[in-house]
C-alpha atoms as a PDB file:
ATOM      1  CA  UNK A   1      66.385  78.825  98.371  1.00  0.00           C
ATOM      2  CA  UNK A   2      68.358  78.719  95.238  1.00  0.00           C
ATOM      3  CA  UNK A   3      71.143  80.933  94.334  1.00  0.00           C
ATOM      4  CA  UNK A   4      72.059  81.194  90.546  1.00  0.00           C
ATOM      5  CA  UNK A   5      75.864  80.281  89.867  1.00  0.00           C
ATOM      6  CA  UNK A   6      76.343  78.939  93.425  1.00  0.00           C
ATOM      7  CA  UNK A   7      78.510  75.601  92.094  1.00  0.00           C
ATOM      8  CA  UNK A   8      80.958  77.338  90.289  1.00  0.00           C
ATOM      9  CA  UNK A   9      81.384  80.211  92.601  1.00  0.00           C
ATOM     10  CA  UNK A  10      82.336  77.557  95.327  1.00  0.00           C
ATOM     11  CA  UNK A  11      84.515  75.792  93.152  1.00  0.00           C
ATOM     12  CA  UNK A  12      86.288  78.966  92.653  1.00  0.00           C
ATOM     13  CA  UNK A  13      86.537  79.452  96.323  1.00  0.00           C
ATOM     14  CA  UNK A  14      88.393  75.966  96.564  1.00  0.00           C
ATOM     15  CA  UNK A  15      90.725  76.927  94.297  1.00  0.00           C
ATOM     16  CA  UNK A  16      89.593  75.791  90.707  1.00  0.00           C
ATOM     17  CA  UNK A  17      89.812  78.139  87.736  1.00  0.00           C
ATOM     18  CA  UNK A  18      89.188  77.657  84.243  1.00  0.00           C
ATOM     19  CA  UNK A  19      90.918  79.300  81.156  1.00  0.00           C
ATOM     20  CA  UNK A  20      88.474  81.179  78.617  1.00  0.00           C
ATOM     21  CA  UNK A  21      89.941  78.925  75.204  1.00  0.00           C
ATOM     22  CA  UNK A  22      91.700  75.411  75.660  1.00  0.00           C
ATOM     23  CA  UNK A  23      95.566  75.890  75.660  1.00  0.00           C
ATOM     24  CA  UNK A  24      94.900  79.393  75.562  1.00  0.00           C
ATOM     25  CA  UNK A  25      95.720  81.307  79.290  1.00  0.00           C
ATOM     26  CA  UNK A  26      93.561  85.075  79.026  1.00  0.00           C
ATOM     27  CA  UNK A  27      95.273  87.869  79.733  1.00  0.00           C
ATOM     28  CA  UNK A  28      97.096  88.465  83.147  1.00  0.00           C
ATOM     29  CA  UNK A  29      97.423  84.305  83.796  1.00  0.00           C
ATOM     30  CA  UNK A  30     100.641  84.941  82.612  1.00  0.00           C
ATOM     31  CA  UNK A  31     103.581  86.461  84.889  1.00  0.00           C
ATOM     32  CA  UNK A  32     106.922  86.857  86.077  1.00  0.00           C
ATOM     33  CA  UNK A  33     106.551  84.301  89.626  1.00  0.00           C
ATOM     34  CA  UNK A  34     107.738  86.230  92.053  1.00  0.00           C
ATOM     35  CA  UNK A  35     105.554  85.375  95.132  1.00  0.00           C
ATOM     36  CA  UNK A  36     104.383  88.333  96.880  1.00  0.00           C
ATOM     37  CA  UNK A  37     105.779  89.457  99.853  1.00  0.00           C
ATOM     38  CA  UNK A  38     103.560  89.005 103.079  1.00  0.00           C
ATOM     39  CA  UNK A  39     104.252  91.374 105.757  1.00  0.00           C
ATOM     40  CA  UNK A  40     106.618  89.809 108.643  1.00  0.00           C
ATOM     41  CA  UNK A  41     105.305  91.698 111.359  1.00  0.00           C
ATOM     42  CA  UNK A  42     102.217  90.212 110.615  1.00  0.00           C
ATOM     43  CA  UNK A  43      99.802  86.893 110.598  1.00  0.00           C
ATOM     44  CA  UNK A  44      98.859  86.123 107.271  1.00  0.00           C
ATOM     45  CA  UNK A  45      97.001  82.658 107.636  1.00  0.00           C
ATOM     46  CA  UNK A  46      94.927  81.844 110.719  1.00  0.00           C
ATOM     47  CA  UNK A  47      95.462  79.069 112.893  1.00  0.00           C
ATOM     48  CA  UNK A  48      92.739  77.239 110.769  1.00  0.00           C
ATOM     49  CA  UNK A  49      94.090  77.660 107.382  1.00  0.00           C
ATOM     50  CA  UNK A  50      92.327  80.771 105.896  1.00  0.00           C
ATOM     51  CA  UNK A  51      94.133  84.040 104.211  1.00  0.00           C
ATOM     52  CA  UNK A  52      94.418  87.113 106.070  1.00  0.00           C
ATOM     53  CA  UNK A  53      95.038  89.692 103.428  1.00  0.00           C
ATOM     54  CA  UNK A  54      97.017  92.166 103.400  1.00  0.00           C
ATOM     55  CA  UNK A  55      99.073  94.495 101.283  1.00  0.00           C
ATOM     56  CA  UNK A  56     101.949  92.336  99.621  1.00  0.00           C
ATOM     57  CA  UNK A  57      99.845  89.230 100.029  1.00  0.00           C
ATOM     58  CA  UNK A  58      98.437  89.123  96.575  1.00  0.00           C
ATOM     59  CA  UNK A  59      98.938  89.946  93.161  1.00  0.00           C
ATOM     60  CA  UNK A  60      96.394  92.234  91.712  1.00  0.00           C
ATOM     61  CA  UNK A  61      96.556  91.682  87.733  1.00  0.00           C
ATOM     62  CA  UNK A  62      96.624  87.607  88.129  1.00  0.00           C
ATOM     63  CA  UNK A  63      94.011  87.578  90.450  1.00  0.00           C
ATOM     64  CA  UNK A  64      91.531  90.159  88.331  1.00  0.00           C
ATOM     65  CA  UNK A  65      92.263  87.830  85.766  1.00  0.00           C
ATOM     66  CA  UNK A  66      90.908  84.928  87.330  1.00  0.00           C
ATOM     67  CA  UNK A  67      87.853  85.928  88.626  1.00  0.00           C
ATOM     68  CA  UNK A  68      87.187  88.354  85.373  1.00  0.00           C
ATOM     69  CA  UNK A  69      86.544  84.556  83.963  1.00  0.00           C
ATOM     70  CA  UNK A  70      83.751  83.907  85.499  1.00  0.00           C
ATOM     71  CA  UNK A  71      81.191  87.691  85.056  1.00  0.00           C
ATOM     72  CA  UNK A  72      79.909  88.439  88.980  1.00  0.00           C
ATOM     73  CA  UNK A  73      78.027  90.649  90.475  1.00  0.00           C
ATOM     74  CA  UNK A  74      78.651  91.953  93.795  1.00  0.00           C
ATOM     75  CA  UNK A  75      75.856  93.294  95.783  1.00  0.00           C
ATOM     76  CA  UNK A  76      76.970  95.874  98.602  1.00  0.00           C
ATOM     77  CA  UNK A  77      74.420  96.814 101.201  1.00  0.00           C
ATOM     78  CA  UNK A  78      74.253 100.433 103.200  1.00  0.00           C
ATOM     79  CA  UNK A  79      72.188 101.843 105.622  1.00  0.00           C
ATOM     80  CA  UNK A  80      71.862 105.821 105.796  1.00  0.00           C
ATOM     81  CA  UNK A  81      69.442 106.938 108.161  1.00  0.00           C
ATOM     82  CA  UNK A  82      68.744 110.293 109.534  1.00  0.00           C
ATOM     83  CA  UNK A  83      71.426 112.207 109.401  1.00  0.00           C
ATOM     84  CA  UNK A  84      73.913 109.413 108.309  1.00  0.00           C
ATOM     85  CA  UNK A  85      72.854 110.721 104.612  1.00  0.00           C
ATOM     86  CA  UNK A  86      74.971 113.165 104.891  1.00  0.00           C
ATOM     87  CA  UNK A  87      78.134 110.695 104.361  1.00  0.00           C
ATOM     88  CA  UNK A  88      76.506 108.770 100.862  1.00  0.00           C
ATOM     89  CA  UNK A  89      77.820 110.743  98.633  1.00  0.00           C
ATOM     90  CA  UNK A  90      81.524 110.159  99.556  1.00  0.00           C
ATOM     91  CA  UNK A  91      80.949 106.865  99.996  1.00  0.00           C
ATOM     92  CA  UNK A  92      79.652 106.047  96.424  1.00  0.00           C
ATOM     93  CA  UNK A  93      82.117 108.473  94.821  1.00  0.00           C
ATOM     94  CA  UNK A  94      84.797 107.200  96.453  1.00  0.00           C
ATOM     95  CA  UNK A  95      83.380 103.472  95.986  1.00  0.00           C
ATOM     96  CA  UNK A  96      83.185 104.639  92.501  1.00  0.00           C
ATOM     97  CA  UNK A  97      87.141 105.336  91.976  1.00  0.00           C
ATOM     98  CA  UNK A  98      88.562 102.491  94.374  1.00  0.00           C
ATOM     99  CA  UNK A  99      85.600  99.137  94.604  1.00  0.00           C
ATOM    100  CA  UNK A 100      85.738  96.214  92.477  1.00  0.00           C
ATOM    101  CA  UNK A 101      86.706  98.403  89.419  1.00  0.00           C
ATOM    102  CA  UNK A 102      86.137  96.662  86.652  1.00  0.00           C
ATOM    103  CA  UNK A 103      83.631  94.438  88.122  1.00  0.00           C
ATOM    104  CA  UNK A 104      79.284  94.217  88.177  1.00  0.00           C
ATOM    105  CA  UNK A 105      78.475  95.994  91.136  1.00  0.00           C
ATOM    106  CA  UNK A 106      75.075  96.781  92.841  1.00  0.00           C
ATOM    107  CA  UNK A 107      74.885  99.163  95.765  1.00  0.00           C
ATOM    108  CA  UNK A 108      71.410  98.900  97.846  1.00  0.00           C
ATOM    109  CA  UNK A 109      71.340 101.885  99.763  1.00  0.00           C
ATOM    110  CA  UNK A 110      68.421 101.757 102.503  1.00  0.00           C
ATOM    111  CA  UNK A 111      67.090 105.110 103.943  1.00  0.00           C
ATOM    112  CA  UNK A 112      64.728 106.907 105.543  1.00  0.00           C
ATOM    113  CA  UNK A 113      65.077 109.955 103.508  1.00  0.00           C
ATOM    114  CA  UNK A 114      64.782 108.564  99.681  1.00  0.00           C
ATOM    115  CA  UNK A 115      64.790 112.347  98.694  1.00  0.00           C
ATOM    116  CA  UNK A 116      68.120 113.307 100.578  1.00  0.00           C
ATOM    117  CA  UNK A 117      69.983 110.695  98.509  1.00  0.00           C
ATOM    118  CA  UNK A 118      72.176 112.814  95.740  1.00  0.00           C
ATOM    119  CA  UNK A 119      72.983 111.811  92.418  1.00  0.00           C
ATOM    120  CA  UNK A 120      76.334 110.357  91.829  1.00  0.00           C
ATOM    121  CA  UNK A 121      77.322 109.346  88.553  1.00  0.00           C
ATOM    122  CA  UNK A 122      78.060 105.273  88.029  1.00  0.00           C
ATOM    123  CA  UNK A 123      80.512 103.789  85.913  1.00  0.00           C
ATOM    124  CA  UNK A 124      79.419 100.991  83.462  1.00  0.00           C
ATOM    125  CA  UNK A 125      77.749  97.801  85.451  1.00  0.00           C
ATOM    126  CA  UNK A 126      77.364  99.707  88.528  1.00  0.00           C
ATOM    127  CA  UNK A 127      73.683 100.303  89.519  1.00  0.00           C
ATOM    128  CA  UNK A 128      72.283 102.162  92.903  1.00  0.00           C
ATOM    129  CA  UNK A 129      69.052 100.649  94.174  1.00  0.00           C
ATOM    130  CA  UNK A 130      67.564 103.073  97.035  1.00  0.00           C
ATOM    131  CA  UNK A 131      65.201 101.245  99.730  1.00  0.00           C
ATOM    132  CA  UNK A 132      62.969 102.783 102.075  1.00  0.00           C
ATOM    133  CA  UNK A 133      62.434 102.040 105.310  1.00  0.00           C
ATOM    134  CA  UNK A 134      61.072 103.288 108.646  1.00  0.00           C
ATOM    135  CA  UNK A 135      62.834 105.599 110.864  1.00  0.00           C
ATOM    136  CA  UNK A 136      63.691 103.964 114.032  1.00  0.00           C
ATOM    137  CA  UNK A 137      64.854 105.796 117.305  1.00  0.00           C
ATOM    138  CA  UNK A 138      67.873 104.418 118.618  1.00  0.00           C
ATOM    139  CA  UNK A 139      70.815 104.173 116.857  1.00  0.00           C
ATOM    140  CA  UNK A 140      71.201 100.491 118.680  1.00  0.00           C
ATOM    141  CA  UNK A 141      67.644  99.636 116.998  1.00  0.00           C
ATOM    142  CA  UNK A 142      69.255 100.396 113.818  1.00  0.00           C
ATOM    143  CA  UNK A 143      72.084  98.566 113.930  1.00  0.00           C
ATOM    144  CA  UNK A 144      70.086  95.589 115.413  1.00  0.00           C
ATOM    145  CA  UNK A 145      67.449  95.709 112.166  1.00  0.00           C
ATOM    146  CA  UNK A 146      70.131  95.596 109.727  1.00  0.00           C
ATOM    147  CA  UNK A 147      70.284  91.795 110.022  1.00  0.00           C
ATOM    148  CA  UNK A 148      66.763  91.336 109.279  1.00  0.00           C
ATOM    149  CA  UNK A 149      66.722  93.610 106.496  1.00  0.00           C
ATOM    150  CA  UNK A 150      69.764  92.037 105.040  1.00  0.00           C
ATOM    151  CA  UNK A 151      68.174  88.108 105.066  1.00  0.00           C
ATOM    152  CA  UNK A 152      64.872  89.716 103.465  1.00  0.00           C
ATOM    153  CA  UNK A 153      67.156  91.312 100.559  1.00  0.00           C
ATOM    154  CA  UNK A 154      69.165  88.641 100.295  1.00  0.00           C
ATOM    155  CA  UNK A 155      65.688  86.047 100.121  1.00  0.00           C
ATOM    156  CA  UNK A 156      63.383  88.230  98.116  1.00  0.00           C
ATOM    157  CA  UNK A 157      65.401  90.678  95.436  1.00  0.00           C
ATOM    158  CA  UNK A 158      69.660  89.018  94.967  1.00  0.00           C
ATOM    159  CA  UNK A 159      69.063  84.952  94.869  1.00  0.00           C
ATOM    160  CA  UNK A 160      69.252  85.079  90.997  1.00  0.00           C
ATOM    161  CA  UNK A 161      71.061  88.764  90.814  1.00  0.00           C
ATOM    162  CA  UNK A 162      74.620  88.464  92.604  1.00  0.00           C
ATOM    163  CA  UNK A 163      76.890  86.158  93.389  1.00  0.00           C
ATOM    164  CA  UNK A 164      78.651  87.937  96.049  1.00  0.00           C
ATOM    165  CA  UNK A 165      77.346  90.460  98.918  1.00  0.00           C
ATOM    166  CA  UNK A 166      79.416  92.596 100.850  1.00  0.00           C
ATOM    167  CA  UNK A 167      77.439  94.596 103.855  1.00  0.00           C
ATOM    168  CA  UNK A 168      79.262  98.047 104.545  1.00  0.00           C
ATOM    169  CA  UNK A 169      78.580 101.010 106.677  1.00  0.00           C
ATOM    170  CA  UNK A 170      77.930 105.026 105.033  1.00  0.00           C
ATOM    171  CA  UNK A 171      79.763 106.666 107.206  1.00  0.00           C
ATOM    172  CA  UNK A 172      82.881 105.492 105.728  1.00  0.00           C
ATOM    173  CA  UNK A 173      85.072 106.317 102.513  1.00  0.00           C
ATOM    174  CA  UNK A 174      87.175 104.434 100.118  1.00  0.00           C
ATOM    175  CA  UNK A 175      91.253 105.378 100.112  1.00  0.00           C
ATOM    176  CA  UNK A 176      92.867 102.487  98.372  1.00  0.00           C
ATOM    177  CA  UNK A 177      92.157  99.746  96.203  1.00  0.00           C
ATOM    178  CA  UNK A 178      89.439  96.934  97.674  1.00  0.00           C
ATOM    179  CA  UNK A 179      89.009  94.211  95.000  1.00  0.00           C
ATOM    180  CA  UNK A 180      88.438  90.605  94.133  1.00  0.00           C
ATOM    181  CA  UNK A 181      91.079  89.509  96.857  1.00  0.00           C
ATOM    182  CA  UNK A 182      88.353  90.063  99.289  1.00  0.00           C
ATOM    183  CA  UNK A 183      86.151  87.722  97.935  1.00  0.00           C
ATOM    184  CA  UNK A 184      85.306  84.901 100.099  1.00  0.00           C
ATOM    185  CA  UNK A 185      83.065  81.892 101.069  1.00  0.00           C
ATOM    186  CA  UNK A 186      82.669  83.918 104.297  1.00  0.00           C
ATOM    187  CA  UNK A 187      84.416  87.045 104.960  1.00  0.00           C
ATOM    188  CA  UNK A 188      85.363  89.305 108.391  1.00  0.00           C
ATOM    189  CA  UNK A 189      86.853  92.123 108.810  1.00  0.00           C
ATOM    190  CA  UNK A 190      89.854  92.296 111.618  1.00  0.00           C
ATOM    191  CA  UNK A 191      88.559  95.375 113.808  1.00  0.00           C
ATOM    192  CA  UNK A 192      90.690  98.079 113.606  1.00  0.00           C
ATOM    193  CA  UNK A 193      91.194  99.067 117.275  1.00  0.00           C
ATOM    194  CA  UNK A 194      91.924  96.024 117.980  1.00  0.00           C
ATOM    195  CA  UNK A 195      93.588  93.727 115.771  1.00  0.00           C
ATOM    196  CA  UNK A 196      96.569  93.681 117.781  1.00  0.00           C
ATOM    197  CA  UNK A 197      95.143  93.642 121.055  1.00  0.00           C
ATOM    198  CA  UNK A 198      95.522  90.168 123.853  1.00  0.00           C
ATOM    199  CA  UNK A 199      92.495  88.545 123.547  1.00  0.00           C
ATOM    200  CA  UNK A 200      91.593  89.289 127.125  1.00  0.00           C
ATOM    201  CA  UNK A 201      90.606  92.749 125.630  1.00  0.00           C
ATOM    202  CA  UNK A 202      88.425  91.957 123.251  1.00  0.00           C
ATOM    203  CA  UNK A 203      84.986  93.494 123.593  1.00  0.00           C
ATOM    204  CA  UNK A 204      82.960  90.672 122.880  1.00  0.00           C
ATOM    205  CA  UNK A 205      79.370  89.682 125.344  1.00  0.00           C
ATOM    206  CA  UNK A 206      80.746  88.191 128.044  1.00  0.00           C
ATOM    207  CA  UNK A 207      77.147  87.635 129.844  1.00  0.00           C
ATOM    208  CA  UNK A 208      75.519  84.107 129.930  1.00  0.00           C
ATOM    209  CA  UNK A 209      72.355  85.293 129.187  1.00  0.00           C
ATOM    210  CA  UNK A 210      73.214  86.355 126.038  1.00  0.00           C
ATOM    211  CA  UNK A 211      73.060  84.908 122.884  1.00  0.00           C
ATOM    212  CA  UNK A 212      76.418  86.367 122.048  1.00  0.00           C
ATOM    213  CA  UNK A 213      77.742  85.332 124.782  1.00  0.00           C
ATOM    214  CA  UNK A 214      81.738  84.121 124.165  1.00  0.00           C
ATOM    215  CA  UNK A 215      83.617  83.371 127.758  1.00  0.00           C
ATOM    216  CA  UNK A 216      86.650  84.280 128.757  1.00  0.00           C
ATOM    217  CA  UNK A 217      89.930  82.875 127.117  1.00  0.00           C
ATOM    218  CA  UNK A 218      87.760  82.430 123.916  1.00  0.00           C
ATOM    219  CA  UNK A 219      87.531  83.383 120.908  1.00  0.00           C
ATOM    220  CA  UNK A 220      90.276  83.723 117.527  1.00  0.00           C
ATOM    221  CA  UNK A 221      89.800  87.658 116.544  1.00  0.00           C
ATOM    222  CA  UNK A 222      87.380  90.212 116.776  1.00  0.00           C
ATOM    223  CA  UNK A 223      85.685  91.248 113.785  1.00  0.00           C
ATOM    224  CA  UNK A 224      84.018  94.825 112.799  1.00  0.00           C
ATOM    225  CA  UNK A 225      80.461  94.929 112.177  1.00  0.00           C
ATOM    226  CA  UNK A 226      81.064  97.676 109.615  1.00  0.00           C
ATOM    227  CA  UNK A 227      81.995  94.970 107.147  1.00  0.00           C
ATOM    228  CA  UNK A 228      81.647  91.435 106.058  1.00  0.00           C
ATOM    229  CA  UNK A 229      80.324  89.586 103.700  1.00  0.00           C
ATOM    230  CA  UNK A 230      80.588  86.322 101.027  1.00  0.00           C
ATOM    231  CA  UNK A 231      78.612  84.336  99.166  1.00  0.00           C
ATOM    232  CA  UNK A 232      75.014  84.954  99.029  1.00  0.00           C
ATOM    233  CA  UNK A 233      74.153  81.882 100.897  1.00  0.00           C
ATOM    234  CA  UNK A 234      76.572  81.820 103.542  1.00  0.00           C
ATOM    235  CA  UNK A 235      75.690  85.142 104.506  1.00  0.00           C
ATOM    236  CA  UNK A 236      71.942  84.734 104.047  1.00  0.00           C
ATOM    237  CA  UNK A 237      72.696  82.113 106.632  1.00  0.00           C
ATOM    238  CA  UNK A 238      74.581  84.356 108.983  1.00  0.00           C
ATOM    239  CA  UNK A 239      72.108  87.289 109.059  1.00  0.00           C
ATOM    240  CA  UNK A 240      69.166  84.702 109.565  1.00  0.00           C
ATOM    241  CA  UNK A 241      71.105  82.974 112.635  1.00  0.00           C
ATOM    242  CA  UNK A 242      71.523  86.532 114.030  1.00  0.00           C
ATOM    243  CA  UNK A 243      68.369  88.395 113.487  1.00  0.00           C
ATOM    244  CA  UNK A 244      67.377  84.738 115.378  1.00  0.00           C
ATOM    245  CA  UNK A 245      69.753  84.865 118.122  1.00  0.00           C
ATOM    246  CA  UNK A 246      68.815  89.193 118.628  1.00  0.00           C
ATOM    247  CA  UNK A 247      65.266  88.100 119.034  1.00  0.00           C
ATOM    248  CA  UNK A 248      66.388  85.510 121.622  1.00  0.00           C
ATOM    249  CA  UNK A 249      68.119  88.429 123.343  1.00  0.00           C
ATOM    250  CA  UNK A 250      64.889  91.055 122.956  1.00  0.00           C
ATOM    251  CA  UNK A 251      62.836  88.521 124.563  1.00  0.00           C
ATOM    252  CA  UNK A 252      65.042  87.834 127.227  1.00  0.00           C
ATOM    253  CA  UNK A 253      65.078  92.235 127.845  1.00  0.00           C
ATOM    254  CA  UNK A 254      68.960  91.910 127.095  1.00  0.00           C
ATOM    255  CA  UNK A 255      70.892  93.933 124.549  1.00  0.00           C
ATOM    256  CA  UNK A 256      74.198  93.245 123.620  1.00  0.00           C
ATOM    257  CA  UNK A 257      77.021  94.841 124.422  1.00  0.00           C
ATOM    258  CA  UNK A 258      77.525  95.733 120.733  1.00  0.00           C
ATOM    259  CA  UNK A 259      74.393  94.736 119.536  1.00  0.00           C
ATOM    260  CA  UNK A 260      74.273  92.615 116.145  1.00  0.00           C
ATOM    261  CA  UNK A 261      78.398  92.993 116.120  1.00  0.00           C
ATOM    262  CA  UNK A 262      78.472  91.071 119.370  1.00  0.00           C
ATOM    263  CA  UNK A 263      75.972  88.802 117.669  1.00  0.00           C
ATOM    264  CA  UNK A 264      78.642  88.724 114.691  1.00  0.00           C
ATOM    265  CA  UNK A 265      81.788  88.168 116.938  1.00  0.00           C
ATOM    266  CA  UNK A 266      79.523  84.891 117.869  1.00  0.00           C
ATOM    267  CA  UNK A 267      78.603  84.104 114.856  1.00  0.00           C
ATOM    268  CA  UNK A 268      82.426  83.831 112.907  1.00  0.00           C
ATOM    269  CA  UNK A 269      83.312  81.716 116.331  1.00  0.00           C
ATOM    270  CA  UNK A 270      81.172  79.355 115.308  1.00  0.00           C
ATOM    271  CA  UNK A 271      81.303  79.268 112.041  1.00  0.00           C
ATOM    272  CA  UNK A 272      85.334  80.337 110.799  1.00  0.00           C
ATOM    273  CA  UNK A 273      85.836  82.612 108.261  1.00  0.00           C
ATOM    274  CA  UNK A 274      87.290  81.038 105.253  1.00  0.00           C
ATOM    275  CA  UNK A 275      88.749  84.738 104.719  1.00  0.00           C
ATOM    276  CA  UNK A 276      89.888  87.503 106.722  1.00  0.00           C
ATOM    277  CA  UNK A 277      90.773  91.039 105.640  1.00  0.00           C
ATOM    278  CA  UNK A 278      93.007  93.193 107.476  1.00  0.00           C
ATOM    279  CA  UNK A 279      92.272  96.286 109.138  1.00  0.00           C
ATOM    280  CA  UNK A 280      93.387  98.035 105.937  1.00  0.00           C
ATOM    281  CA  UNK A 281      90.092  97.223 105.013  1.00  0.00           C
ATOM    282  CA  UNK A 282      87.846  98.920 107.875  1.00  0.00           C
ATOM    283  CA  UNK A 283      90.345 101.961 109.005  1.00  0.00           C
ATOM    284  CA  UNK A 284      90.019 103.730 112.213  1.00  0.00           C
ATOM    285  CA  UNK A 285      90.641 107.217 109.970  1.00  0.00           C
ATOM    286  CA  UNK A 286      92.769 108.009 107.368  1.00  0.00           C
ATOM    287  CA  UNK A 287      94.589 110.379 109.454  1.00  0.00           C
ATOM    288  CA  UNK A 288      95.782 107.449 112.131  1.00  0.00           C
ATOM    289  CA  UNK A 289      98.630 105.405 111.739  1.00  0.00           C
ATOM    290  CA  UNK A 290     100.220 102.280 112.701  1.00  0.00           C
ATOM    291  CA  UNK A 291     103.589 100.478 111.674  1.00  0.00           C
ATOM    292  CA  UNK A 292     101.582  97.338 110.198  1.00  0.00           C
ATOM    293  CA  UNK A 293      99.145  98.932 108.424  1.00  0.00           C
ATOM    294  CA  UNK A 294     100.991 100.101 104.531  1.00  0.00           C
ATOM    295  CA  UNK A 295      97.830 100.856 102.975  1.00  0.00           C
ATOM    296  CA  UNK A 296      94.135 102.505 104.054  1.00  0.00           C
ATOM    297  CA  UNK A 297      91.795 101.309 101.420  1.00  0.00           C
ATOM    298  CA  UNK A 298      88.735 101.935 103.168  1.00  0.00           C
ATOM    299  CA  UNK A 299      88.332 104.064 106.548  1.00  0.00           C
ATOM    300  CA  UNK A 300      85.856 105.324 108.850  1.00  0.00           C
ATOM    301  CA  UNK A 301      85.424 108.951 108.702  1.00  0.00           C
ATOM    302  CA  UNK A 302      85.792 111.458 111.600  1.00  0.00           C
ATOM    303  CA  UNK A 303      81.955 112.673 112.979  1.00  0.00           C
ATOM    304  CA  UNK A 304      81.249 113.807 116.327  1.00  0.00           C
ATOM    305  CA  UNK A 305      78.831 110.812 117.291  1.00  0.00           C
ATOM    306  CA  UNK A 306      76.493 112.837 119.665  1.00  0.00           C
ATOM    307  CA  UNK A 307      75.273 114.926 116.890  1.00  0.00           C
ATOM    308  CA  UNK A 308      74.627 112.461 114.014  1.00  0.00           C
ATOM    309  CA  UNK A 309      73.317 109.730 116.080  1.00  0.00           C
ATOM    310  CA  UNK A 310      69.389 110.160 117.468  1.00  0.00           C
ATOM    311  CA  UNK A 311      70.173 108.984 121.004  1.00  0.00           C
ATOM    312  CA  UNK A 312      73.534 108.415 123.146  1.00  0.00           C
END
């Protein structure tokens, strides 16, 4: 599979940039150098070299100005099924105010329930593509399919259409600015309840008949399965290796412990993120705090589980 732009995309990721006229910097490549302050109370690199970003990490003019350069065009995938509907609209409004503003953005919203989806209004280069697909039972199933449907989007509509792909859950809403600073070769998302937890509690499989499976005293962080994303082909190649690895597991009659997140948490083990975002950017609810977090930009939303999701 081809993907259109993918050489200059990764030479942006190593850390190339070009200037629009010869001699001539655009707009924004020009500022005052004062380094941003990272957070001390905080890791800001990993032990194998990539960014964790947080607030005071970045600058946000200079680095809109360097990927403005280069006209992308981020696909974001949803999935709003039964009742989950309920939470697009927020979502997209808020996406709207706060999401690569300024930026080409497609959101592919898939759905049981086509006719439940409300109109919200988009802002210039921002499109809505609504998918159908087939109720499923479980809320487990669900979450399990979404790799699937994500390597079929990402091989039969996006190879010429986006450069980037960011995979999000609805039942979420945007608080603060998410932007270009996200954008990665391959991207996680620290999990929120426990991004400063011993790694003894993380949640990940811990049985060897898993494909998921990560022992004890393994493992770097663990990453939300409410977010993540990169370039097209990086993350074509994740949700392949995963919707491979859950089949593994379905054959086997063994589910996860967190079903394509565990799968995830396996994944980004194996393969290192080149880019990390902090749990600024997948919230436990705006209404939480914590001393290290400054800024929410994007949150889960309270919901009493038991009566949005089909099955305990």
């Amino acid at each position: 599979m081809s993907y259109s732009g993918t050489s200059g995309i990764r030479s942006l990721e190593e850390g190339s940039c070009h200037e629009s006229r010869p001699g001539v910097p655009p707009p924004g490549l020009i500022y005052l150098n004062n380094i941003p302050n990272s957070q001390k109370d905080v890791a800001s690199v990993t032990p194998w070299s990539a960014p964790i970003i947080w607030e005071g990490t970045f600058d946000p003019i200079l680095i809109d100005s360097i990927y403005k350069q280069h006209n992308l065009t981020i696909a974001t995938t949803v999935f709003a099924l039964g009742k989950y509907t309920r939470f697009v609209k927020d979502f997209l409004e808020s996406a709207e105010q706060h999401y690569f503003v300024g930026f080409r953005v497609h959101y592919y919203l898939f759905t049981d329930q086509p006719e439940s989806i409300p109109e919200v209004k988009m802002g210039e280069n921002r499109n809505l593509t609504v998918l159908k697909i087939q109720r499923l039972k479980r809320w487990q199933d669900i979450s399990m399919s979404r790799m699937e449907k994500l390597e079929k989007l990402i091989e039969n509509e996006l190879a010429n259409k986006a450069d980037y792909i960011f995979c999000l859950d609805i039942d979420t809403k945007f608080y603060g600015r998410w932007g270009v600073e996200s954008l990665g070769r391959l991207v996680g998302v620290i999990h929120p309840w426990l991004f400063d937890a011993p790694r003894d509690r993380f949640t990940y499989e811990r049985r060897p008949e898993s494909q998921a499976y990560i022992p004890a005293g393994e493992g770097d962080f663990y990453y939300a399965g409410a977010a993540f994303g990169g370039l097209l082909e990086d993350v074509h190649q994740l949700t392949k290796t995963c919707r491979e690895k859950l089949l593994i597991d379905a054959a086997n009659s063994i589910e996860a412990v967190w079903q394509e997140e565990s799968h995830l948490n396996k994944y980004f083990l194996l393969n290192k993120p080149n880019k990390l975002l902090s749990p600024e950017y997948m919230w436990r609810d705006i209404n939480e705090k914590a001393a290290q977090i400054k800024v929410v930009r994007f949150s889960n939303v309270a919901k009493n589980y038991a009566e949005v999701r089909p099955n305990p």
